[in-house]
C-alpha atoms as a PDB file:
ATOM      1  CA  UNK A   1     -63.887-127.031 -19.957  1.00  0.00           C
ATOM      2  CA  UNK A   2     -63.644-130.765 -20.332  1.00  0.00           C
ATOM      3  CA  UNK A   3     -65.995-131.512 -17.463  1.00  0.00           C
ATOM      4  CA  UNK A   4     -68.472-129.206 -19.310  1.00  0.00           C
ATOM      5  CA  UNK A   5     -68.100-131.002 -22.608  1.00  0.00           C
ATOM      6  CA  UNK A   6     -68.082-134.231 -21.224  1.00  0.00           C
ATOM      7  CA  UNK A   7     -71.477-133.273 -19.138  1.00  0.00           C
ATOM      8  CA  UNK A   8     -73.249-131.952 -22.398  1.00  0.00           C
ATOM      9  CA  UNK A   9     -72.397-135.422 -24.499  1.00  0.00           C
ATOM     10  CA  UNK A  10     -73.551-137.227 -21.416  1.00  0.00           C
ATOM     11  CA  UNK A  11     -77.010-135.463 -21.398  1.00  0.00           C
ATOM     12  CA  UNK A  12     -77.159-135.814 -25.598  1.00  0.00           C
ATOM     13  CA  UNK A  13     -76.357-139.766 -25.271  1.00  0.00           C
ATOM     14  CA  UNK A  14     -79.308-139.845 -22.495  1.00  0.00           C
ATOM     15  CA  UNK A  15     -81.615-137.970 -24.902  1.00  0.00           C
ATOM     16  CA  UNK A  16     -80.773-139.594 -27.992  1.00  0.00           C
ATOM     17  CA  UNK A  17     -81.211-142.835 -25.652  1.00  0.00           C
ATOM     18  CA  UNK A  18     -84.704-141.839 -24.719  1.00  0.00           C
ATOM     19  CA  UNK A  19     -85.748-140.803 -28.711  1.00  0.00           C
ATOM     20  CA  UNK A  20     -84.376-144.048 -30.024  1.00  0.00           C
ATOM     21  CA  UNK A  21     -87.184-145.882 -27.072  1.00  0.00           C
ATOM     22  CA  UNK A  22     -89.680-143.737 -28.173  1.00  0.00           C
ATOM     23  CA  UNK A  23     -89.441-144.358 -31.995  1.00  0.00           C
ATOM     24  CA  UNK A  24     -88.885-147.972 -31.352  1.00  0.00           C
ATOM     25  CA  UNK A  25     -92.072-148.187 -29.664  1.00  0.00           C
ATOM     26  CA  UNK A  26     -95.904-148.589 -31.102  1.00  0.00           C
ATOM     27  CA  UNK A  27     -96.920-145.050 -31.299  1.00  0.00           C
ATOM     28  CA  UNK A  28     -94.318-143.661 -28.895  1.00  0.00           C
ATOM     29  CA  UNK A  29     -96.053-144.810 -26.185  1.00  0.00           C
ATOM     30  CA  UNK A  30     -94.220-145.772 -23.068  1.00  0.00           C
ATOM     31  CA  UNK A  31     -95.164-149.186 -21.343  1.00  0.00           C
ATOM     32  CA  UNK A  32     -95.574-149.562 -17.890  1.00  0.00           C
ATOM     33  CA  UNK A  33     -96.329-145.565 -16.638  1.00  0.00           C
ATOM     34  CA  UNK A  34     -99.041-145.828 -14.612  1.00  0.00           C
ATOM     35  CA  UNK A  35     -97.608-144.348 -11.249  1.00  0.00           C
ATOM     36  CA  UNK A  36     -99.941-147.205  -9.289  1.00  0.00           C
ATOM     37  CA  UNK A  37     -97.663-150.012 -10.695  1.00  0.00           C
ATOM     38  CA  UNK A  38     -95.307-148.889  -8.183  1.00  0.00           C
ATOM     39  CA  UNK A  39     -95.559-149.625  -4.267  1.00  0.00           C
ATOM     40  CA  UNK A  40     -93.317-146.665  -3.642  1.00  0.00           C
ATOM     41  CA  UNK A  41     -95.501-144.064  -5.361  1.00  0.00           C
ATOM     42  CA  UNK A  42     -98.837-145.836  -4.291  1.00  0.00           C
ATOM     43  CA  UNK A  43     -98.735-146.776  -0.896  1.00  0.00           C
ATOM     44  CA  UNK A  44    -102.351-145.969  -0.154  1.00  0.00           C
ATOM     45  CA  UNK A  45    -103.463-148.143  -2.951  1.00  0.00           C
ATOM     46  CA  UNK A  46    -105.027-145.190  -5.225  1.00  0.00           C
ATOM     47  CA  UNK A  47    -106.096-145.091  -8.695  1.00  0.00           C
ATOM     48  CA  UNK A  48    -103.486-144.095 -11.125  1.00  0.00           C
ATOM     49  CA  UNK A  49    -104.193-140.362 -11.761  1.00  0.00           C
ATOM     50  CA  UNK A  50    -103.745-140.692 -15.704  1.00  0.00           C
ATOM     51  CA  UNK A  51    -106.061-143.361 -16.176  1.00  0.00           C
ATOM     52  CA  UNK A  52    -107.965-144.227 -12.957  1.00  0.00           C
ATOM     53  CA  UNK A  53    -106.091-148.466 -12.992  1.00  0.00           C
ATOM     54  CA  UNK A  54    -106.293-149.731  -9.679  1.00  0.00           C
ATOM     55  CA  UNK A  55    -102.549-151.257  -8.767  1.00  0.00           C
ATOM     56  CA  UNK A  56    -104.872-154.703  -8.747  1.00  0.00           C
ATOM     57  CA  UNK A  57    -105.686-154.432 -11.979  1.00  0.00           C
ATOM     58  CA  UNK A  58    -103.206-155.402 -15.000  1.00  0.00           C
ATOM     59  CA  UNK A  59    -103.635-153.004 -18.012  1.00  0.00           C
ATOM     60  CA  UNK A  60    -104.112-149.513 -17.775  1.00  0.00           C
ATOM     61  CA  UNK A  61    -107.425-148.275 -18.632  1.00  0.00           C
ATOM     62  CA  UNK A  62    -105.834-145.611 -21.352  1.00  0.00           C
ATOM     63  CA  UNK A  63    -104.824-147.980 -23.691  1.00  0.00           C
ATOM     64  CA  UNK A  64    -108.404-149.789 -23.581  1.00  0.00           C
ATOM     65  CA  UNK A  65    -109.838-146.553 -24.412  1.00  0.00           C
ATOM     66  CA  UNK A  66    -107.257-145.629 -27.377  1.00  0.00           C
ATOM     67  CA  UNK A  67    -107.714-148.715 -29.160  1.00  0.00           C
END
């Protein structure tokens, strides 16, 4: 029973973790989540599905259109 409790106050410090980054940032937007900033997930050197950035280009194309 104390592993259990101990697991489920685990998983609500993670969440509340997580809310507290989101309302922290400028309209809950995460930075960085394009999947081609990463040479793991892009080996092949693809557009980013989400917003079509190439991993040589800096900003993500989403937050050029939202503004």
């Amino acid at each position: 029973m104390k592993l259990v409790l101990l697991t489920i106050g685990l998983l609500a410090l993670a969440f509340a973790g997580i809310a507290i980054k989101i309302w922290g940032k400028k309209n809950g937007a995460f930075a960085g989540t394009c999947a081609s900033q990463s040479p793991f997930l892009n080996q092949d050197g693809q557009a980013c599905g989400m917003c079509g950035k190439l991993p040589s280009e800096q900003d993500c194309k989403k937050d050029k259109i939202s503004e």
